[in-house]
Protein backbone atom coordinates (compact mmCIF):
# COMPACT_ATOMS: atom_id res chain seq x y z
CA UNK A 1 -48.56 -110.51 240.02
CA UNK A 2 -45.22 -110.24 239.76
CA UNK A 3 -45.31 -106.23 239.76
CA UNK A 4 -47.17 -106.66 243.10
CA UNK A 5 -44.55 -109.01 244.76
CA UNK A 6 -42.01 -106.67 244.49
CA UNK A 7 -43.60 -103.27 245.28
CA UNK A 8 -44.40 -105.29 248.33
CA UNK A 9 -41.18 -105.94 249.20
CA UNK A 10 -39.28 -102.37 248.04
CA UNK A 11 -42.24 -101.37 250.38
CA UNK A 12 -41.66 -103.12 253.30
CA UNK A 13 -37.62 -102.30 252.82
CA UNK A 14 -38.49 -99.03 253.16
CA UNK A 15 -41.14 -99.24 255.72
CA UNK A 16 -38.27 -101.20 258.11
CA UNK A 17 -35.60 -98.40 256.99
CA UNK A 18 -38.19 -95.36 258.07
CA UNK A 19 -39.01 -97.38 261.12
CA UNK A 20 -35.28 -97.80 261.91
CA UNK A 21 -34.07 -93.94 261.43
CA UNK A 22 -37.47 -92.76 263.36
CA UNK A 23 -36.17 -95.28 266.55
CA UNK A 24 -32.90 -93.92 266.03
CA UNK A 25 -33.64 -90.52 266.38
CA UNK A 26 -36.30 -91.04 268.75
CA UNK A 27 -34.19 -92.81 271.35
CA UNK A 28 -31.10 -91.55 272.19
CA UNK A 29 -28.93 -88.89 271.27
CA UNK A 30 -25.91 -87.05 272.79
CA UNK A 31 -26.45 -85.03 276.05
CA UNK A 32 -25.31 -81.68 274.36
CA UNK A 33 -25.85 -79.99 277.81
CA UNK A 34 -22.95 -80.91 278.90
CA UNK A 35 -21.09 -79.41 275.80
CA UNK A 36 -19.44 -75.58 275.87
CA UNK A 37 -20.47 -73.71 272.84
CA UNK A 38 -16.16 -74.22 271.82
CA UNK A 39 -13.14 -75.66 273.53
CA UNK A 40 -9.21 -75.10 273.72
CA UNK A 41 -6.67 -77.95 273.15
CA UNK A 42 -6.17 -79.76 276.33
CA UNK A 43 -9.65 -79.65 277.78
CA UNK A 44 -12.05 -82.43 278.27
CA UNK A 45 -15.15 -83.51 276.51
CA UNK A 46 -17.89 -85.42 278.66
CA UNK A 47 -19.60 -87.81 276.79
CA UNK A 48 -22.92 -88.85 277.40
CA UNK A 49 -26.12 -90.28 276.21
CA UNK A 50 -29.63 -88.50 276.97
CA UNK A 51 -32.22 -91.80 277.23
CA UNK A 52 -35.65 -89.62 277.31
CA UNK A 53 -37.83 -92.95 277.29
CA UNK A 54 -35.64 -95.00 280.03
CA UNK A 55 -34.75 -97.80 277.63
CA UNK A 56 -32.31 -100.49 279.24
CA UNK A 57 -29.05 -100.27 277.60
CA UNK A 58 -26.59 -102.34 277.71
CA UNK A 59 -23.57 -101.31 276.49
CA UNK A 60 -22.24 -97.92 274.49
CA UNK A 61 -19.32 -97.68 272.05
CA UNK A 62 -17.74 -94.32 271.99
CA UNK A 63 -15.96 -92.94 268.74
CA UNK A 64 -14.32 -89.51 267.77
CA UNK A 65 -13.21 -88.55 264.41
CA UNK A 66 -14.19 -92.27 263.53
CA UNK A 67 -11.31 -93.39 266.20
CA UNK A 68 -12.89 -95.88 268.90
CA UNK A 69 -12.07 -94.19 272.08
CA UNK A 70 -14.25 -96.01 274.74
CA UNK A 71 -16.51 -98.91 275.32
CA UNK A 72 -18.71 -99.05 278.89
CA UNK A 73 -21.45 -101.15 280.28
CA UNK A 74 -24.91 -99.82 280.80
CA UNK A 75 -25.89 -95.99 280.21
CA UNK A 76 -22.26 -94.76 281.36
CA UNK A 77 -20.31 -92.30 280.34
CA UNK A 78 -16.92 -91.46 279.10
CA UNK A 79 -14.53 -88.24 278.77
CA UNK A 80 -12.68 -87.39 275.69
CA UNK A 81 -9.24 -85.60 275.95
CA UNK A 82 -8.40 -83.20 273.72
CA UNK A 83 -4.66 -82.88 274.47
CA UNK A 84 -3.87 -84.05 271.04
CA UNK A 85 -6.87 -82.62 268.97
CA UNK A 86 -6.80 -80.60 265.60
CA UNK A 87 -8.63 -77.02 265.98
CA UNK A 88 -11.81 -77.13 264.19
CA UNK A 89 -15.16 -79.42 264.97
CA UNK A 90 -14.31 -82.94 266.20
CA UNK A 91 -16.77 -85.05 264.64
CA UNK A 92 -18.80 -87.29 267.70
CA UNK A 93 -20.16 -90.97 267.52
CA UNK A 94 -21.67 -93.59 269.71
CA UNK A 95 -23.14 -96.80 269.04
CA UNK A 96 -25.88 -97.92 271.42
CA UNK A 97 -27.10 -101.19 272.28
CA UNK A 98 -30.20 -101.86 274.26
CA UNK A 99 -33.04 -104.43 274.97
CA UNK A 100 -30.89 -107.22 273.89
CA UNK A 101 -30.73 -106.49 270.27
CA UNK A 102 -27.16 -107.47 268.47
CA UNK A 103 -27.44 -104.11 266.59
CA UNK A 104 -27.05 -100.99 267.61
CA UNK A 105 -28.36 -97.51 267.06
CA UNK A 106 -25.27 -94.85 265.69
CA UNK A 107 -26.15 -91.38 266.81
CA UNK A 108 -24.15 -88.10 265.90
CA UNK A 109 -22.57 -84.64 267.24
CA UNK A 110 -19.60 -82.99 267.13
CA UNK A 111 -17.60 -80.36 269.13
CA UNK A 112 -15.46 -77.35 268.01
CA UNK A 113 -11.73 -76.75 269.19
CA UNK A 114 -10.30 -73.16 268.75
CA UNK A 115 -7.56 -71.55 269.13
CA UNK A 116 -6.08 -70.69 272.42
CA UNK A 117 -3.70 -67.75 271.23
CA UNK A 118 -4.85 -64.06 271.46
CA UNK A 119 -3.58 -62.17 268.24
CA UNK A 120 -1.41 -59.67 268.43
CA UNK A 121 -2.00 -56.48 266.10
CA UNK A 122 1.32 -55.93 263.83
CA UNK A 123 2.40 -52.71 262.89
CA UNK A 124 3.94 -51.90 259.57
CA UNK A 125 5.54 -48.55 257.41
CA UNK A 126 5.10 -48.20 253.71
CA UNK A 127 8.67 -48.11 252.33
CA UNK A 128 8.14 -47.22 249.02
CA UNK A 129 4.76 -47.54 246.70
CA UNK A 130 5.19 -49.17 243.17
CA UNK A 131 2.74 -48.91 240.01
CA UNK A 132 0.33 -51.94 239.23
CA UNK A 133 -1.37 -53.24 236.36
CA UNK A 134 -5.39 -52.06 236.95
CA UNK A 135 -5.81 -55.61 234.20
CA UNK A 136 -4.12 -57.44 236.52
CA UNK A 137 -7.01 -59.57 239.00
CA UNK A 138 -4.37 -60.50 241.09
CA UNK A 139 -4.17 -64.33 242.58
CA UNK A 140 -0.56 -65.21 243.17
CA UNK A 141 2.48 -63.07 243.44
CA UNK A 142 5.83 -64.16 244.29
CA UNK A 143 9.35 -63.46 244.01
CA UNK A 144 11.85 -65.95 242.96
CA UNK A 145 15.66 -65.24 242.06
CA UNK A 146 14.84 -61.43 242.78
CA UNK A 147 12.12 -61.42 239.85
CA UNK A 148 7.97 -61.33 240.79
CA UNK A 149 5.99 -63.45 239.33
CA UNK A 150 2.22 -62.65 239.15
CA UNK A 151 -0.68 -64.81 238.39
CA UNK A 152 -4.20 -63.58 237.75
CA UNK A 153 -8.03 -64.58 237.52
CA UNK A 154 -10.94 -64.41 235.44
CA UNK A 155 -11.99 -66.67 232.74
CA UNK A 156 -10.77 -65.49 229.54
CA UNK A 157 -8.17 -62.63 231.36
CA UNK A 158 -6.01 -65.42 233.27
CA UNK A 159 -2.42 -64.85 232.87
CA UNK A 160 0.85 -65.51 234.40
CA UNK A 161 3.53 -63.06 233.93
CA UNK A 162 6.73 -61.56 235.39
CA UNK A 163 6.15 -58.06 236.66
CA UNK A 164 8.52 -55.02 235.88
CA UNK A 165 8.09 -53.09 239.42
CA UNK A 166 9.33 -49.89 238.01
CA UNK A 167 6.37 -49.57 235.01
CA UNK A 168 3.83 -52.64 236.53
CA UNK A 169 3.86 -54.35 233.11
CA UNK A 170 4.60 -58.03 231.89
CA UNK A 171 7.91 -58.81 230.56
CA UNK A 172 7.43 -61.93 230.01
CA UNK A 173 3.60 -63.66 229.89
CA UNK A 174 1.81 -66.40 229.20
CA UNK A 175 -2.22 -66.42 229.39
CA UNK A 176 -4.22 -69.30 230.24
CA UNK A 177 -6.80 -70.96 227.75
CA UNK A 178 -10.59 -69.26 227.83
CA UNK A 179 -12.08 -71.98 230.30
CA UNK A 180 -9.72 -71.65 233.22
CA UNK A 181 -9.69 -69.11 236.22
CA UNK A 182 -6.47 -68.72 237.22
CA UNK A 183 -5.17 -68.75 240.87
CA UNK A 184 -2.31 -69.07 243.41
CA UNK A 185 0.84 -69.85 241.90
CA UNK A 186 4.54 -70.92 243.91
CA UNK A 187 8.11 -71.50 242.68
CA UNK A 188 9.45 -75.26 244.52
CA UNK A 189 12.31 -77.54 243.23
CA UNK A 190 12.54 -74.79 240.16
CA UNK A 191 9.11 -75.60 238.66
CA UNK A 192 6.35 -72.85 238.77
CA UNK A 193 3.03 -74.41 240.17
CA UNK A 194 -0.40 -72.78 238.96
CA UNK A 195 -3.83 -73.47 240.48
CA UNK A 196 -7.14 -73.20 239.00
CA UNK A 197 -10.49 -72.09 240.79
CA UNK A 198 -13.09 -74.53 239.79
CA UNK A 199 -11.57 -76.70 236.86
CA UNK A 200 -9.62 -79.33 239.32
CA UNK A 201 -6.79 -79.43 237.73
CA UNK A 202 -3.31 -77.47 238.26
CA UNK A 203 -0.11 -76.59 236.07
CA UNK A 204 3.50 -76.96 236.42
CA UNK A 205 5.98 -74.52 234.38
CA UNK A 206 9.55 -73.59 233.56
CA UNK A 207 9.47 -70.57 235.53
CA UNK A 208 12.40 -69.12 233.16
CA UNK A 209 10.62 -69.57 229.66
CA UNK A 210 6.82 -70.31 231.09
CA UNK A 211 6.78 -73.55 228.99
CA UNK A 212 4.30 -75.84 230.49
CA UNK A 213 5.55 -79.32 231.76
CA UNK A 214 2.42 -80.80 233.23
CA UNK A 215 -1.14 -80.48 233.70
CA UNK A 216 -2.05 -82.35 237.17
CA UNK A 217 -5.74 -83.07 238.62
CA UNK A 218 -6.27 -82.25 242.43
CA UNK A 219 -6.65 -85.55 244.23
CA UNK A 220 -9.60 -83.71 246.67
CA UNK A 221 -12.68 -82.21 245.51
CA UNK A 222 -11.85 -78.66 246.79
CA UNK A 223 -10.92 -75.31 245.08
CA UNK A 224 -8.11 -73.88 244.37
CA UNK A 225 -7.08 -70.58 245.91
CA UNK A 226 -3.81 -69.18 247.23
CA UNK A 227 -0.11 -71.44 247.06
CA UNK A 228 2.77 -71.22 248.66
CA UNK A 229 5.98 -72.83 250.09
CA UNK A 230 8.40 -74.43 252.74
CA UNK A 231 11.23 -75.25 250.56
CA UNK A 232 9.44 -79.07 251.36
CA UNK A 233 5.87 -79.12 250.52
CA UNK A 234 3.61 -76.62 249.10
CA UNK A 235 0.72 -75.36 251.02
CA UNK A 236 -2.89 -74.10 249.37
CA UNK A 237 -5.63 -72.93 250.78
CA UNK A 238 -9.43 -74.01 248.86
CA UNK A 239 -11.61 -70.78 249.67
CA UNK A 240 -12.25 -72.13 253.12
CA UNK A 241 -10.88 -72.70 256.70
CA UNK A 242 -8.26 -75.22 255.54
CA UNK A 243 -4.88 -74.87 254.44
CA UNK A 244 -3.75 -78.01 252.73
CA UNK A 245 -0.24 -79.61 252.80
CA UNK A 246 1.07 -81.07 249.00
CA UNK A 247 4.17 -83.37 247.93
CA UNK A 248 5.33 -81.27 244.79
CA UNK A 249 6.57 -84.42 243.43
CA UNK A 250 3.34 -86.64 243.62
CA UNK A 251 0.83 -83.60 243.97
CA UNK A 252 -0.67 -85.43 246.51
CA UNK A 253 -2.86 -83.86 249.43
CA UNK A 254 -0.98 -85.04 252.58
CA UNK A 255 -3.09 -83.47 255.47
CA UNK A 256 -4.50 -80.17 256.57
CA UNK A 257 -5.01 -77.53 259.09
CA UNK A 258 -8.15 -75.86 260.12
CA UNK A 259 -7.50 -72.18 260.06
CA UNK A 260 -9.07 -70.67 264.01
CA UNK A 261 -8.63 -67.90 265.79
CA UNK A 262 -10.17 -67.79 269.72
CA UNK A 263 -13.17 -67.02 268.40
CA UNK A 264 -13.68 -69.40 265.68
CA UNK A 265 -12.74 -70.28 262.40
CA UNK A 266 -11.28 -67.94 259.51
CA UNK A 267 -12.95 -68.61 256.27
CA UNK A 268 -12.07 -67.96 252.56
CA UNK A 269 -8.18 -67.87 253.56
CA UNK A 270 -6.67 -66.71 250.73
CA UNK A 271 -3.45 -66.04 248.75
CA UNK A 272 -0.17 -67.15 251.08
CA UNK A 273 3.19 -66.74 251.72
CA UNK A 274 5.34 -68.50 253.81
CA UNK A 275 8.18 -66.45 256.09
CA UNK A 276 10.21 -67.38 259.02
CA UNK A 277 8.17 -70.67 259.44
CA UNK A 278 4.53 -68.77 259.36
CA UNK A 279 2.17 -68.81 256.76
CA UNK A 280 0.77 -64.91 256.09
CA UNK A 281 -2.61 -65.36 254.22
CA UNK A 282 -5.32 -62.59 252.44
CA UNK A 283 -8.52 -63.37 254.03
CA UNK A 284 -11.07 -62.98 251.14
CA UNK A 285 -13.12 -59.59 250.94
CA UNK A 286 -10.80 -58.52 254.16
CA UNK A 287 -7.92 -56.19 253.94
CA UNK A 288 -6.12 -57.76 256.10
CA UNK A 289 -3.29 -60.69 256.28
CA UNK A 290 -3.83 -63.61 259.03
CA UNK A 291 -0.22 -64.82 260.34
CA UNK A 292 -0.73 -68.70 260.96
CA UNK A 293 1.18 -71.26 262.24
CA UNK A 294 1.30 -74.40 259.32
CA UNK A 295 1.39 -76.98 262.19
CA UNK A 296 -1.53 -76.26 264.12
CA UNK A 297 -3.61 -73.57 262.03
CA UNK A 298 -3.93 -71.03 264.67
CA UNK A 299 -3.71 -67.50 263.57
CA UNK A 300 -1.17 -65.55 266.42
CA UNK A 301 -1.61 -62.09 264.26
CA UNK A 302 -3.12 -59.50 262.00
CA UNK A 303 -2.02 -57.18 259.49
CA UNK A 304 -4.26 -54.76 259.12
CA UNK A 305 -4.18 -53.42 255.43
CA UNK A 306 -7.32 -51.06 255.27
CA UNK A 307 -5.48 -47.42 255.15
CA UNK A 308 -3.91 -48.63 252.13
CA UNK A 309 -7.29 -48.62 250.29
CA UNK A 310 -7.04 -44.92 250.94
CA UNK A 311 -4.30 -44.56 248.65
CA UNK A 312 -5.99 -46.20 245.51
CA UNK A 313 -7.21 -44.20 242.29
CA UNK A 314 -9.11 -47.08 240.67
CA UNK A 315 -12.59 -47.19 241.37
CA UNK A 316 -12.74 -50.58 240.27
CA UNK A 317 -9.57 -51.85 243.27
CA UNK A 318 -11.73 -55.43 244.55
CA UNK A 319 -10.11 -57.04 247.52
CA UNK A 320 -6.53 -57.06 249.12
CA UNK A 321 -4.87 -59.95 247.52
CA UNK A 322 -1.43 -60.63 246.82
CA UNK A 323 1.82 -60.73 248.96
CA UNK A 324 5.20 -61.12 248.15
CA UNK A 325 8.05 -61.07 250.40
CA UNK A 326 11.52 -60.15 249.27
CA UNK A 327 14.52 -62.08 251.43
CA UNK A 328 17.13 -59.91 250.47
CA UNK A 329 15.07 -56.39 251.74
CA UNK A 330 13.07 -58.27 254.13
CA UNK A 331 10.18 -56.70 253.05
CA UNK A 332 6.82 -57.48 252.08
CA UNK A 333 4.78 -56.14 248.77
CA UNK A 334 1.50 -56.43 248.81
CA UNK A 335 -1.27 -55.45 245.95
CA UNK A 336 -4.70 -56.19 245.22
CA UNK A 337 -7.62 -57.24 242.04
CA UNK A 338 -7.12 -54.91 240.07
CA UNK A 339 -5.33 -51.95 242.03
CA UNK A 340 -3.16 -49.39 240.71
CA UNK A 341 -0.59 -49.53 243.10
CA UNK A 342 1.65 -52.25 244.66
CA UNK A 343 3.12 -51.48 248.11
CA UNK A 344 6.81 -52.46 249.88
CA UNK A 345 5.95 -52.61 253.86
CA UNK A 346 8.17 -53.40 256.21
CA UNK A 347 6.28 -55.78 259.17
CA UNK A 348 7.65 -54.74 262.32
């Protein structure tokens, strides 16, 4: 009997839940009709409610990004400004009451913001072309106090090292234990910062001696890719359209930017570098380098990399992935998994 009393009532719970999410989805939804397939910062979003089976409503609540922007009377509509938006989807809400009832029904869409800046196409000349470790799956590279440092992937092949340009080779390294994939690494407040791919957790060194200091766990559930720095904060990308912002002393995710172009987003960014205010980041099984402002996320250029593919020996070179740029030549040098060469450019 008392088997029966409560399969009765988990049944009716779910019975009043199904009924619930069917009249949800059955009533109202957004009037995507009115929505462009993308928008630019400073446009306008109309907001309104499609009603296909005339119910009286008497009052909507308007949200976006979980922010209350508007509350009206009846079936009416609102606008929402985009003046001060992030590029990327903005994530729709409304909250409709009708027929009297105290609660309302929460329906869903969302909108996507891009980039308003046409790339330009940079041009660049090879200044002079270096040897490079063919072991070497590259993930990081770097230069700090005229030295490069070079971090590397692969479970079991992970290393960090400094790089003699002249031969390639380590002259100083330190490998990682068996279970981790190595990634990005960048030099801030003189402590060497190492991410891993998939393990969640990151390393801080002395960059002189590679002696390890700490061992910190990411404080988002997100992958670690390329690093880099302002001098402030350290910026890594996660294998996707965001590039996140870090306090080096906490290790704590501040914010983000979506990564856009005009015509959408750019996904898998990649290794980074940070020049003259601009982040330049790989873009993942492209050989090319996205130039991106760190406060908004839009990219305003392109390297294109591919004719240096042409110049590779190793039939096993992967993807372009690695750049390093040298203050005191103002130059770049850029490598990739497992090439045999390392290249100096000079952007112009």
């Amino acid at each position: 009997m008392k088997y029966n009393v409560l399969a009765a009532m988990f049944l009716a719970l779910a019975m009043n839940g199904c009924k619930e999410d069917d009249k949800g989805q059955k009533n109202f939804s957004f009037d995507d009709s009115k929505f462009k397939p993308t928008y630019k910062i400073g446009e306008t979003v109309s907001l309104e409610i499609a009603n296909p089976e005339g119910k009286t409503i008497d009052s909507i609540a308007y949200f976006a990004n979980d922010k209350r922007i508007a509350s009206v009377k009846g079936i009416g509509k609102t606008d929402f400004s985009l003046a001060d938006a992030k590029l990327g989807y903005q994530q729709l809400k409304a909250i409709v009451y009708f027929d009297g009832e105290t609660t309302g029904q929460e329906i869903k869409s969302r909108v996507e913001v891009v980039s308003s800046i046409e790339p330009k196409l940079l041009e660049y000349t090879v200044v002079r072309t270096y040897p490079h470790d063919t072991v070497s799956f590259t993930e990081g590279l770097e230069f700090y106090k005229d030295t490069l440092y070079e971090s590397t992937g692969q479970n079991g092949k992970s290393f960090i090292r400094k790089v003699d340009l002249k031969t390639g080779k380590a002259f100083r390294q330190t490998d990682l234990e068996r279970q981790y994939f190595g990634e990005g690494i960048t030099v801030i407040n003189g402590q060497l910062f190492q991410l891993t791919w998939q393990s969640n957790v990151g390393f801080i060194y002395d960059p002189g001696n590679f002696k390890r200091v700490k061992t910190f766990s990411y404080d988002k559930k997100i992958e670690g890719w390329g690093m880099t720095n302002d001098g402030l904060y350290i910026y890594q990308s996660d294998g996707t359209e965001k590039i996140w912002r870090m306090d080096p002393k906490t290790q704590k995710m501040l914010d983000f930017v979506n990564v856009y172009s005009t015509s959408g987003k750019i996904k898998s960014v990649n290794e980074l570098e940070y020049v003259d205010g601009k982040i330049y980041g790989n873009i993942w099984q492209k050989d090319a380098i996205a130039v991106v402002d760190p406060k908004t996320g839009a990219v305003e250029a392109i390297l294109n990399l591919v004719n240096l593919r042409k110049e590779l020996r190793n039939p096993a070179s992967e993807v372009l992935n690695g750049i390093a740029y040298n203050s005191n030549t103002k130059t770049f040098f850029v490598t990739g998994k497992n090439w045999d060469k390392m290249f100096e450019i000079k952007v112009k």
